[in-house]
N, C-alpha and C. Protein backbone atom coordinates (compact mmCIF):
# COMPACT_ATOMS: atom_id res chain seq x y z
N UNK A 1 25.45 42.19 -19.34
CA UNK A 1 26.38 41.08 -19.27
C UNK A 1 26.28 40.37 -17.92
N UNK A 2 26.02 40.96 -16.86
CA UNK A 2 26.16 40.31 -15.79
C UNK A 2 24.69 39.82 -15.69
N UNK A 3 24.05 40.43 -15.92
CA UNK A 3 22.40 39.46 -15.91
C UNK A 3 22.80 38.41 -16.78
N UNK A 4 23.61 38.16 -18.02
CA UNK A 4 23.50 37.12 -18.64
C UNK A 4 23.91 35.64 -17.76
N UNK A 5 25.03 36.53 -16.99
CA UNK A 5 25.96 35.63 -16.39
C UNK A 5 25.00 34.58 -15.05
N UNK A 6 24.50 35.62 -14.03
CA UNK A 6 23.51 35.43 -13.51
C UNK A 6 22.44 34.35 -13.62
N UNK A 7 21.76 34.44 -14.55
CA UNK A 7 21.48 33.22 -15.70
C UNK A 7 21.62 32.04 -16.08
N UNK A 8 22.96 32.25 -16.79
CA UNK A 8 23.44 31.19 -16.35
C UNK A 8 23.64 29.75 -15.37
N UNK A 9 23.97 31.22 -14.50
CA UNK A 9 24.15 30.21 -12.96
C UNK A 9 22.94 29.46 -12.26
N UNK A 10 21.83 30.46 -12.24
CA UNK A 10 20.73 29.98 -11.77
C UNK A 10 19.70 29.01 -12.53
N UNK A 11 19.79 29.52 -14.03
CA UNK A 11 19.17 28.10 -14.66
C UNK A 11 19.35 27.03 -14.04
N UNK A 12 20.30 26.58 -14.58
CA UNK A 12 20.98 24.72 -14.62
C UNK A 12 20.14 24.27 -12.82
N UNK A 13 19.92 25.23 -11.69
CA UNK A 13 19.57 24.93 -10.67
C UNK A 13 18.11 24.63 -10.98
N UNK A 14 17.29 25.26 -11.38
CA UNK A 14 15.88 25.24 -11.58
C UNK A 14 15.74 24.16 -12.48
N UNK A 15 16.52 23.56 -13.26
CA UNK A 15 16.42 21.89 -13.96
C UNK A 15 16.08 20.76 -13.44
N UNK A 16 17.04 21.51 -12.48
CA UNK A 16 16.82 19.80 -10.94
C UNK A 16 15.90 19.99 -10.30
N UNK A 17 15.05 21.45 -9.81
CA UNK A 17 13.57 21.23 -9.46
C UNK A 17 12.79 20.62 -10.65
N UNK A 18 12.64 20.88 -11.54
CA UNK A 18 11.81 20.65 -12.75
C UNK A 18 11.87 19.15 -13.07
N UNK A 19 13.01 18.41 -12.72
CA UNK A 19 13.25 16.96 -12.67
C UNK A 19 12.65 16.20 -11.44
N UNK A 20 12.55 17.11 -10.46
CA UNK A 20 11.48 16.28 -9.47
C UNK A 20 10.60 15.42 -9.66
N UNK A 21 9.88 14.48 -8.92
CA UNK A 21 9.10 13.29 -9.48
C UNK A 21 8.16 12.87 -8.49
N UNK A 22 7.17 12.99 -8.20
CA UNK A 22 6.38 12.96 -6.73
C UNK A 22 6.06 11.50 -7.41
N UNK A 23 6.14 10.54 -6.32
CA UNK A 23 5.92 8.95 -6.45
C UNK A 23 4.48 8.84 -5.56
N UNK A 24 3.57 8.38 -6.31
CA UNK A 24 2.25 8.19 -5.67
C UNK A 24 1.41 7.52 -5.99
N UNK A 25 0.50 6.92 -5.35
CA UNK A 25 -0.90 6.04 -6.46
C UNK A 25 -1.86 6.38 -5.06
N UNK A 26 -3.39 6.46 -5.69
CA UNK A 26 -4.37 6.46 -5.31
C UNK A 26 -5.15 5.65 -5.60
N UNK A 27 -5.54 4.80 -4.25
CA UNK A 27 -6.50 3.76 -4.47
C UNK A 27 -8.38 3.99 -3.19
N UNK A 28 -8.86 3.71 -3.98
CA UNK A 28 -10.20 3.94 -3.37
C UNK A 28 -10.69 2.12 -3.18
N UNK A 29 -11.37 2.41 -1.87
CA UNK A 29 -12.00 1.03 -1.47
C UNK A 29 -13.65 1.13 -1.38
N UNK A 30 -14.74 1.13 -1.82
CA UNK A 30 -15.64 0.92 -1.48
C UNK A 30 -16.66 -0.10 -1.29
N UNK A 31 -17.79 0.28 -0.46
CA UNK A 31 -17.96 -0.98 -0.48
C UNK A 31 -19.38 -0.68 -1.51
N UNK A 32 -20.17 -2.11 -2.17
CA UNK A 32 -20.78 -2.18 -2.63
C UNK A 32 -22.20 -3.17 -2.43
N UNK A 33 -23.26 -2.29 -1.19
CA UNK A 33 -24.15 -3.09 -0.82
C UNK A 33 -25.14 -3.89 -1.66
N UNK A 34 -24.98 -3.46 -2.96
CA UNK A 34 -25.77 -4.31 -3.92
C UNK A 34 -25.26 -5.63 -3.81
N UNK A 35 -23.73 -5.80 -4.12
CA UNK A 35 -23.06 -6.72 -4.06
C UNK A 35 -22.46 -7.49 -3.00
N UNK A 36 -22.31 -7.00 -1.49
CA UNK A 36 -21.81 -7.03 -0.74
C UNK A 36 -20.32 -7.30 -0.81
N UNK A 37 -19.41 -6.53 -1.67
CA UNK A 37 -18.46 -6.56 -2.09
C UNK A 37 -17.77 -5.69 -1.82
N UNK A 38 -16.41 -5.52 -1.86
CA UNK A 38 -14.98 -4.05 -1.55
C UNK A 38 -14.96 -4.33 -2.86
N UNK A 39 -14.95 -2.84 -3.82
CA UNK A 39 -14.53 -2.47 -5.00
C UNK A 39 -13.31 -1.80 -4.98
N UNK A 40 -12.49 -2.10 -4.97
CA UNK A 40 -11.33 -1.47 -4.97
C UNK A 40 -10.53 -0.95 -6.46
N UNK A 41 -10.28 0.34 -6.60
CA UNK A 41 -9.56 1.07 -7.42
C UNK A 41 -8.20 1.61 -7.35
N UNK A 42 -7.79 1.24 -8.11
CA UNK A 42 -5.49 1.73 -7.60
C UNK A 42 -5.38 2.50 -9.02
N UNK A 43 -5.01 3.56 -9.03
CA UNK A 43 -3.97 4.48 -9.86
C UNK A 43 -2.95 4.53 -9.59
N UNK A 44 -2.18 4.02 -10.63
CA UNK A 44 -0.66 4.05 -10.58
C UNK A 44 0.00 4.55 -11.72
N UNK A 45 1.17 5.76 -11.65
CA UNK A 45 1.39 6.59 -12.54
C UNK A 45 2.51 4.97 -13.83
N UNK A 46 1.81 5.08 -15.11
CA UNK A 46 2.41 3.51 -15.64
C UNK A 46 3.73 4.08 -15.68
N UNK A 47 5.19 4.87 -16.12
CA UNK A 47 6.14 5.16 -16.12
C UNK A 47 6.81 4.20 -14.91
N UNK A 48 6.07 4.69 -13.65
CA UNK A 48 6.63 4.16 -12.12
C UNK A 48 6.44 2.40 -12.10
N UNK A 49 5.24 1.87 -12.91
CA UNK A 49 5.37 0.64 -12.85
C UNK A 49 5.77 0.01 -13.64
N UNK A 50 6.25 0.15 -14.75
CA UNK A 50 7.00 -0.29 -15.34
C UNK A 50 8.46 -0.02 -15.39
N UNK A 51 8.86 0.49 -14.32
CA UNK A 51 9.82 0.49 -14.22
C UNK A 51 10.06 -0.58 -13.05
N UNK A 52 9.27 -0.38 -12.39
CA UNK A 52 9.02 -1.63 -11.04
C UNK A 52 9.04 -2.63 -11.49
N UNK A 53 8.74 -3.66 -12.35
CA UNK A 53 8.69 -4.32 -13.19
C UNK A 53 9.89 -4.39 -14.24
N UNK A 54 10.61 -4.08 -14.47
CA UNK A 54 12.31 -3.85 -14.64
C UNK A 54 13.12 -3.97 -13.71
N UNK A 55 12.85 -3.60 -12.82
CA UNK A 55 14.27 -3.96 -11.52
C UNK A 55 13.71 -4.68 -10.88
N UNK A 56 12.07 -5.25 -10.80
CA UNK A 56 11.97 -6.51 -9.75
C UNK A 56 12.19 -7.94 -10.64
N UNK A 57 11.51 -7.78 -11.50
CA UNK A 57 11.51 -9.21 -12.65
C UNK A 57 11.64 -9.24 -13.90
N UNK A 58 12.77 -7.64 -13.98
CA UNK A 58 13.77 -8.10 -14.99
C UNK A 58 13.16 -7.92 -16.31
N UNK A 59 11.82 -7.23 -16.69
CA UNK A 59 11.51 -7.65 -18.32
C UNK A 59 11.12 -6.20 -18.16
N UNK A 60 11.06 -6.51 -19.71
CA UNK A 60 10.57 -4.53 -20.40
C UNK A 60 9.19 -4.95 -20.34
N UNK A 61 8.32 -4.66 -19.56
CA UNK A 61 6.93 -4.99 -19.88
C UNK A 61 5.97 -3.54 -21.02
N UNK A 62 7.16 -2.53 -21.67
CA UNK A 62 6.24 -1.81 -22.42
C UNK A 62 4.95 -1.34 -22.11
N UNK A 63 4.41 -1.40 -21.01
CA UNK A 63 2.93 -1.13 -20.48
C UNK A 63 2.36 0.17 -21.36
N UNK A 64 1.26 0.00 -21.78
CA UNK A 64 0.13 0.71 -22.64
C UNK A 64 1.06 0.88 -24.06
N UNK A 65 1.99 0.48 -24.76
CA UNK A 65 2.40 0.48 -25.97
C UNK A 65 1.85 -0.46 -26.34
N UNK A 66 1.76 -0.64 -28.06
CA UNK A 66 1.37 -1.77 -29.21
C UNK A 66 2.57 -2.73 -28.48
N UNK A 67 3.60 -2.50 -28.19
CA UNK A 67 4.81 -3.52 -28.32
C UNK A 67 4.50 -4.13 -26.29
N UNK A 68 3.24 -3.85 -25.97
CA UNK A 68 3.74 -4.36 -24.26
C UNK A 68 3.53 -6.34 -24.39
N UNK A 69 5.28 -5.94 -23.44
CA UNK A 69 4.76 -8.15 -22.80
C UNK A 69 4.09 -8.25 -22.24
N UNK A 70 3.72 -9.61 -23.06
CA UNK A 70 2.50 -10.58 -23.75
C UNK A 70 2.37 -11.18 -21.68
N UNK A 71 3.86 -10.85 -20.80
CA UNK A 71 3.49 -11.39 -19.47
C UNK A 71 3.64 -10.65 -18.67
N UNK A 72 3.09 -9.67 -18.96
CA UNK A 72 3.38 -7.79 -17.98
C UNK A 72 1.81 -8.18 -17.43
N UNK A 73 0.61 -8.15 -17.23
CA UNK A 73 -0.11 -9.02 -16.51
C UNK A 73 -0.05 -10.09 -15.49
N UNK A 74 0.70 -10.90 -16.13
CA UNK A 74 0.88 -11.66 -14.76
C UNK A 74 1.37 -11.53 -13.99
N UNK A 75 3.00 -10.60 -14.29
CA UNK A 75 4.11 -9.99 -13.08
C UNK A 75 3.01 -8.89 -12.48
N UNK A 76 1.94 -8.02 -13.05
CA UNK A 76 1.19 -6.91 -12.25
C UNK A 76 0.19 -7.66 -11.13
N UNK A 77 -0.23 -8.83 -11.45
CA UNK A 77 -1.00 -9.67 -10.83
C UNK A 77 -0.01 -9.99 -9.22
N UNK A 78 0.97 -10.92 -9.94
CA UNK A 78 1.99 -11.11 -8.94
C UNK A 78 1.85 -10.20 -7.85
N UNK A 79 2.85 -9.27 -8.59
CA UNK A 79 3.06 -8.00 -7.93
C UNK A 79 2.21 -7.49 -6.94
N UNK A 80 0.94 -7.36 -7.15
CA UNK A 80 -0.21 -6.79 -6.44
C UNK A 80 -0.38 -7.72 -5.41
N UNK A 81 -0.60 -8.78 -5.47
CA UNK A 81 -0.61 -10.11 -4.74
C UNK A 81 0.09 -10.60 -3.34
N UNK A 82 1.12 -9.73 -3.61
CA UNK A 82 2.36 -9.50 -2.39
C UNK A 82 2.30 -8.09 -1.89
N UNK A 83 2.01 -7.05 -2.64
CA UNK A 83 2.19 -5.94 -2.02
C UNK A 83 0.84 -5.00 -1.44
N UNK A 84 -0.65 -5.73 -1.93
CA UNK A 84 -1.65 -4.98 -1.10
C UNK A 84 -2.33 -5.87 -0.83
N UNK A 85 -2.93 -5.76 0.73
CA UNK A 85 -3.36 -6.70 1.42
C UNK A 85 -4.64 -5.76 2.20
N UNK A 86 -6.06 -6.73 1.85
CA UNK A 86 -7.32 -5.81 3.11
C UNK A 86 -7.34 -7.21 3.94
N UNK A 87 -7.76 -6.40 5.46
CA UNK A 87 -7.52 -6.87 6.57
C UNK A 87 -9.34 -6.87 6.86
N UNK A 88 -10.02 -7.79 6.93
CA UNK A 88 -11.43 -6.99 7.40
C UNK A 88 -11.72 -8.06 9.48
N UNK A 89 -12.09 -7.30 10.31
CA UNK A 89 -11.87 -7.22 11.34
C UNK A 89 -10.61 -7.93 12.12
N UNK A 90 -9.62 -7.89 11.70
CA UNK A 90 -7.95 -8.27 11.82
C UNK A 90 -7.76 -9.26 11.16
N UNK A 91 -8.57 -10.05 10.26
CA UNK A 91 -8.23 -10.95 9.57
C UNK A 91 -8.04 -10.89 7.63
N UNK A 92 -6.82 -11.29 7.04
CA UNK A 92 -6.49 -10.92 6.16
C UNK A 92 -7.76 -11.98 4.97
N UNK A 93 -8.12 -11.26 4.00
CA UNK A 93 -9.22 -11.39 3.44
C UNK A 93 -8.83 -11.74 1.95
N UNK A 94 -9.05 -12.71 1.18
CA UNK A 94 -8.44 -12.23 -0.51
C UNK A 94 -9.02 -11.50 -1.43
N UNK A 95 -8.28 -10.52 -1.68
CA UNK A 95 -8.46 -9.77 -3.15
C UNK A 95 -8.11 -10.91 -4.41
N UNK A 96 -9.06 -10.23 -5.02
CA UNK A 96 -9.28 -10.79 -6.73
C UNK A 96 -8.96 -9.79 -7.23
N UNK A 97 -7.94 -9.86 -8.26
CA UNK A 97 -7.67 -9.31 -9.46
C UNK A 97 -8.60 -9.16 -10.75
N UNK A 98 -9.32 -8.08 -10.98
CA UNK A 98 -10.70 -8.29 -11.45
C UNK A 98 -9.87 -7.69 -13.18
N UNK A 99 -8.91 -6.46 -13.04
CA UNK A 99 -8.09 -6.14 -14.80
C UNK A 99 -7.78 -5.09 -14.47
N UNK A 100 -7.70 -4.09 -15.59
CA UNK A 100 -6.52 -3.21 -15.81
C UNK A 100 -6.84 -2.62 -16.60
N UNK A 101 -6.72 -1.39 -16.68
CA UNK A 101 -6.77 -0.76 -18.17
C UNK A 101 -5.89 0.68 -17.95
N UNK A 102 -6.01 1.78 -19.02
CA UNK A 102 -4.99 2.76 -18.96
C UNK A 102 -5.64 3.99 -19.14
N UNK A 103 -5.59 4.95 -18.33
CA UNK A 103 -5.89 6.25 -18.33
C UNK A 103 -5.40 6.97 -18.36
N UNK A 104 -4.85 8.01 -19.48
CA UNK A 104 -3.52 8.64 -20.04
C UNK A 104 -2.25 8.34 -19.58
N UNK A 105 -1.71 9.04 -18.28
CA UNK A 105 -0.33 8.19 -17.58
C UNK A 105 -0.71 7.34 -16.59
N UNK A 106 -1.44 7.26 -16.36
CA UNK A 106 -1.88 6.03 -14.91
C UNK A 106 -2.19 4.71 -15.58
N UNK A 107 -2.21 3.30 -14.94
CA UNK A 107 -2.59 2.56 -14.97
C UNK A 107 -3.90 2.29 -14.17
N UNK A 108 -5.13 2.05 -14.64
CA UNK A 108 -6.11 1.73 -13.56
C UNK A 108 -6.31 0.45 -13.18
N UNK A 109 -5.97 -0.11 -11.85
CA UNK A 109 -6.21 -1.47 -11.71
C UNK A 109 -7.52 -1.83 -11.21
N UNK A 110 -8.15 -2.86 -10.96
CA UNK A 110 -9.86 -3.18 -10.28
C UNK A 110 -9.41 -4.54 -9.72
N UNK A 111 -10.08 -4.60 -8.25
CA UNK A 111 -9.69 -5.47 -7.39
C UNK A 111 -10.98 -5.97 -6.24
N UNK A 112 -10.98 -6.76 -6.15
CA UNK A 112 -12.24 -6.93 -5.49
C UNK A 112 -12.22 -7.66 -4.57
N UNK A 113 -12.94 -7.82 -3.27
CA UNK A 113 -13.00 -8.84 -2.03
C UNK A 113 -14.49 -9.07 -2.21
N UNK A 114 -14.86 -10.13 -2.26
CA UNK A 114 -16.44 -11.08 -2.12
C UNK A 114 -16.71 -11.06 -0.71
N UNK A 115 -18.01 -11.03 -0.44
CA UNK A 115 -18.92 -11.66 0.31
C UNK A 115 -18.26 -11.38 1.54
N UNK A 116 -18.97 -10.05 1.39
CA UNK A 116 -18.25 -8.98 2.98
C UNK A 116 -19.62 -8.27 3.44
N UNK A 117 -20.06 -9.28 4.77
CA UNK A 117 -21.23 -8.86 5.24
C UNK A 117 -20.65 -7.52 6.24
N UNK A 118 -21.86 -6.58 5.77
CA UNK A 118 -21.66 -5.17 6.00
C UNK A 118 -21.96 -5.10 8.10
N UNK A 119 -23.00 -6.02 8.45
CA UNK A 119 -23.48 -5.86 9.24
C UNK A 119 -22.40 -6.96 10.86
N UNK A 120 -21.13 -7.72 9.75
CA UNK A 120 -20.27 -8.09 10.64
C UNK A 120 -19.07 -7.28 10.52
N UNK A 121 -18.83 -6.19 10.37
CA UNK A 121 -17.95 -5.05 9.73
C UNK A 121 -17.87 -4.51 10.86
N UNK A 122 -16.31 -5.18 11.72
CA UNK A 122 -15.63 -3.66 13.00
C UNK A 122 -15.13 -3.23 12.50
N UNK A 123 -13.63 -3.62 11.78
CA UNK A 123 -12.79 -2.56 10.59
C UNK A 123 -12.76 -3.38 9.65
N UNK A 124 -11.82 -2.67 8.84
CA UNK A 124 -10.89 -2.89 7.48
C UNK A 124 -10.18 -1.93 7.62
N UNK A 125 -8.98 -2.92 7.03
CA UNK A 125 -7.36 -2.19 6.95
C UNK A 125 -7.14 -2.59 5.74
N UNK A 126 -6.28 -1.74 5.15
CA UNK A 126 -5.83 -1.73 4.26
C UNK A 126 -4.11 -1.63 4.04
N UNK A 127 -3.14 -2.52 3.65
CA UNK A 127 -1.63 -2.15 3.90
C UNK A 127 -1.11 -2.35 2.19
N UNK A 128 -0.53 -1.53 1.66
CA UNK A 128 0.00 -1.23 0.93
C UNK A 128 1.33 -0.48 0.92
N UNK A 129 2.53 -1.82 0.53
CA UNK A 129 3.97 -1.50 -0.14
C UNK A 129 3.69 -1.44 -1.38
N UNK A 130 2.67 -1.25 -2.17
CA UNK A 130 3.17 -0.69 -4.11
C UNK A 130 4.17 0.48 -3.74
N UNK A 131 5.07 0.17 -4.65
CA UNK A 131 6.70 0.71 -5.65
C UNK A 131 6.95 1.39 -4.54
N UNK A 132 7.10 0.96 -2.92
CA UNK A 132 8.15 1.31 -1.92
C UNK A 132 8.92 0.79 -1.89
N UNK A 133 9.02 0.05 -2.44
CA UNK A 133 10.39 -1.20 -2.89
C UNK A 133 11.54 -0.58 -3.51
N UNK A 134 11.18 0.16 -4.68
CA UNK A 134 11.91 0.77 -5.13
C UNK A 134 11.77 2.48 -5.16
N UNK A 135 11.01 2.96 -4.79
CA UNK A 135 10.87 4.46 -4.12
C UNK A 135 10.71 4.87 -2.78
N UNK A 136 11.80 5.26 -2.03
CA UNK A 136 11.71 5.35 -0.72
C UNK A 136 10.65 6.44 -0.19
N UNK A 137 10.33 7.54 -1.54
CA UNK A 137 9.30 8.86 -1.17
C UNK A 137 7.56 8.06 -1.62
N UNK A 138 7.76 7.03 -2.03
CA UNK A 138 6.67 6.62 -2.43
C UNK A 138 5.42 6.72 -1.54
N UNK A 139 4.30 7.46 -1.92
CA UNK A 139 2.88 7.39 -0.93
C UNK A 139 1.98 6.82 -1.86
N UNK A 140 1.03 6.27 -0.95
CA UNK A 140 -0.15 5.42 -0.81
C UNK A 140 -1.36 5.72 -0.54
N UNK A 141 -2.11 6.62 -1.39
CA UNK A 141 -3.60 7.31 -0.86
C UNK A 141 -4.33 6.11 -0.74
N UNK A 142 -5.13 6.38 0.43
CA UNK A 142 -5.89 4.92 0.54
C UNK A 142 -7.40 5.93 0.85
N UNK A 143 -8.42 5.62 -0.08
CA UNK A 143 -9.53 6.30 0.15
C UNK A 143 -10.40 4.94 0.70
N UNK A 144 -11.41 4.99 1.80
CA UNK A 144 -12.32 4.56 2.00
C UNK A 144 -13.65 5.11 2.34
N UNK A 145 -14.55 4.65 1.60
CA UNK A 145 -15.76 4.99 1.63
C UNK A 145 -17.19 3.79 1.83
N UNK A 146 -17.29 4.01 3.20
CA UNK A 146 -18.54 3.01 3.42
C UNK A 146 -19.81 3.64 3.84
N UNK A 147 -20.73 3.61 3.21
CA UNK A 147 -22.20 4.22 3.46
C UNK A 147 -21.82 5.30 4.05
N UNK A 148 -22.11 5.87 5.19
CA UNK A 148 -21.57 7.42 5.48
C UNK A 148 -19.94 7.41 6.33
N UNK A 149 -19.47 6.22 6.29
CA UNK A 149 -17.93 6.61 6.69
C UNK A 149 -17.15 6.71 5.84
N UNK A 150 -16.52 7.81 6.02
CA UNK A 150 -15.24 7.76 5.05
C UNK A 150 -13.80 8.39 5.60
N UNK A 151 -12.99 8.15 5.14
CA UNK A 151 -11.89 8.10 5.69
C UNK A 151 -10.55 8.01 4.71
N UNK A 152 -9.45 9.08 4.68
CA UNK A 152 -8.37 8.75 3.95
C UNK A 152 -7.05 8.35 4.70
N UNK A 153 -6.35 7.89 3.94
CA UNK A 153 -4.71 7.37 5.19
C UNK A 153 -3.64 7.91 3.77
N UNK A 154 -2.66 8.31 4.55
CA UNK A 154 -1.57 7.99 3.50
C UNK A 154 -0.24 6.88 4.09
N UNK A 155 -0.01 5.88 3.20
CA UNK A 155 0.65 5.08 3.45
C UNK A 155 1.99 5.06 3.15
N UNK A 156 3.28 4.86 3.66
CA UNK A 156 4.39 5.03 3.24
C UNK A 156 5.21 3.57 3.33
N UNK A 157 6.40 4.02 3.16
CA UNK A 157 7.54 2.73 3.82
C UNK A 157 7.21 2.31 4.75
N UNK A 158 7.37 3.28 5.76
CA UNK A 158 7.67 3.02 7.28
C UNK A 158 5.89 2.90 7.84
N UNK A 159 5.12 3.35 7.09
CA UNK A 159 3.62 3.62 8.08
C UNK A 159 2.90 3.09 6.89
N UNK A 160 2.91 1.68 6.74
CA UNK A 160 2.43 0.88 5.52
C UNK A 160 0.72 0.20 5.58
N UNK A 161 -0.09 1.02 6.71
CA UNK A 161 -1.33 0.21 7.46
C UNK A 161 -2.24 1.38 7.36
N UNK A 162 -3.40 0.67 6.76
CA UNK A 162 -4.59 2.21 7.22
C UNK A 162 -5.75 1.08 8.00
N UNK A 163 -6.14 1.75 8.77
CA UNK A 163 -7.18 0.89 9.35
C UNK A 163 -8.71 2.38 9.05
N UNK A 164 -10.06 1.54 9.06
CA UNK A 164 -11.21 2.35 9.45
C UNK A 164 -12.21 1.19 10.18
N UNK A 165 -12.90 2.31 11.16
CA UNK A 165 -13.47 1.35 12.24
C UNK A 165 -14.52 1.71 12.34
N UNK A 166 -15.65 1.03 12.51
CA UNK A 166 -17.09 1.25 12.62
C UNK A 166 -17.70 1.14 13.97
C-alpha cells in the first residue's frame, strides 16, 4: 500500500519531465565551388513553426497536412527574410529562398547566396533569430563547412551571430 501511494506521488512529477520540449533547428552553410555559391540548409522541427506562424501572422498554416494554407509559403518566405541573415566579409549579402519540403517532423528549407568568390572570402557570419521570438530556450546550430574549414556556433536570443574566418 505504501509503494502504491509512493507512486502516486512521484508519477504525475515525471509527466512534466516527459512534457519537456528542446526548441532547436539545424542549419548547415556550405559553400559550393562548382557553383560559387552558399548552399544553405535549415531544419526546423514543423510543430515549432507552425506554431510561429500562429502567433506571428495569425493563420493555421497546417504545414505538411493535405489541408496546409495555400499562403504558409509566403509567411515562411517572409519569415526567413527577417530572421536569417549571411554577412560575407561584414557586409550583409542576399539569400534566395530556393523551397521547402518535409522530412518526417522537420521542415527542410534550401537557401542560397550567388556569386561568392571563394578567393575574396575573410569571413561569413551567419545571425539567426528563427522561433526566438517566441521560444526564449530556442538554439540555432549553425554548421559551416568551407573546403577544409569548418566550424559550428550555437546561436541563441541573446548570442544571435556566428562568424568563421579565413
Amino acid at each position: 500500500m505504501l509503494k502504491k501511494r509512493f507512486l502516486l506521488l512521484v508519477l504525475p512529477l515525471f509527466a512534466f519531465v516527459a512534457l519537456h520540449k528542446y526548441y532547436v533547428s539545424v542549419t548547415s552553410v556550405n559553400y559550393s565551388d562548382k557553383e560559387h555559391t552558399l548552399q544553405i540548409t535549415s531544419r526546423v522541427f514543423i510543430d515549432d513553426f507552425d506554431e510561429l506562424l500562429k502567433q506571428r501572422y495569425d493563420i493555421k498554416s497546417n504545414l505538411a497536412t493535405k489541408n496546409e494554407n495555400k499562403q504558409a509559403e509566403d509567411y515562411i518566405k517572409k519569415y526567413l527574410k527577417q530572421k536569417f541573415h549571411i554577412y560575407i566579409n561584414g557586409e550583409e549579402v542576399k539569400v534566395n529562398y530556393i523551397g521547402r519540403e518535409y522530412d518526417v517532423d522537420n521542415i527542410v528549407i534550401y537557401l542560397e547566396v550567388e556569386n561568392v568568390k571563394l578567393e575574396e572570402l575573410k569571413t561569413i557570419e551567419a545571425e539567426s533569430t528563427i522561433l526566438t521570438d517566441i521560444y526564449e530556450e530556442q538554439k540555432n546550430i549553425v554548421h559551416f563547412k568551407f573546403l577544409k574549414s569548418k566550424k559550428s556556433v550555437v546561436l541563441t536570443r541573446g548570442n544571435n551571430k556566428g562568424m568563421l574566418k579565413f
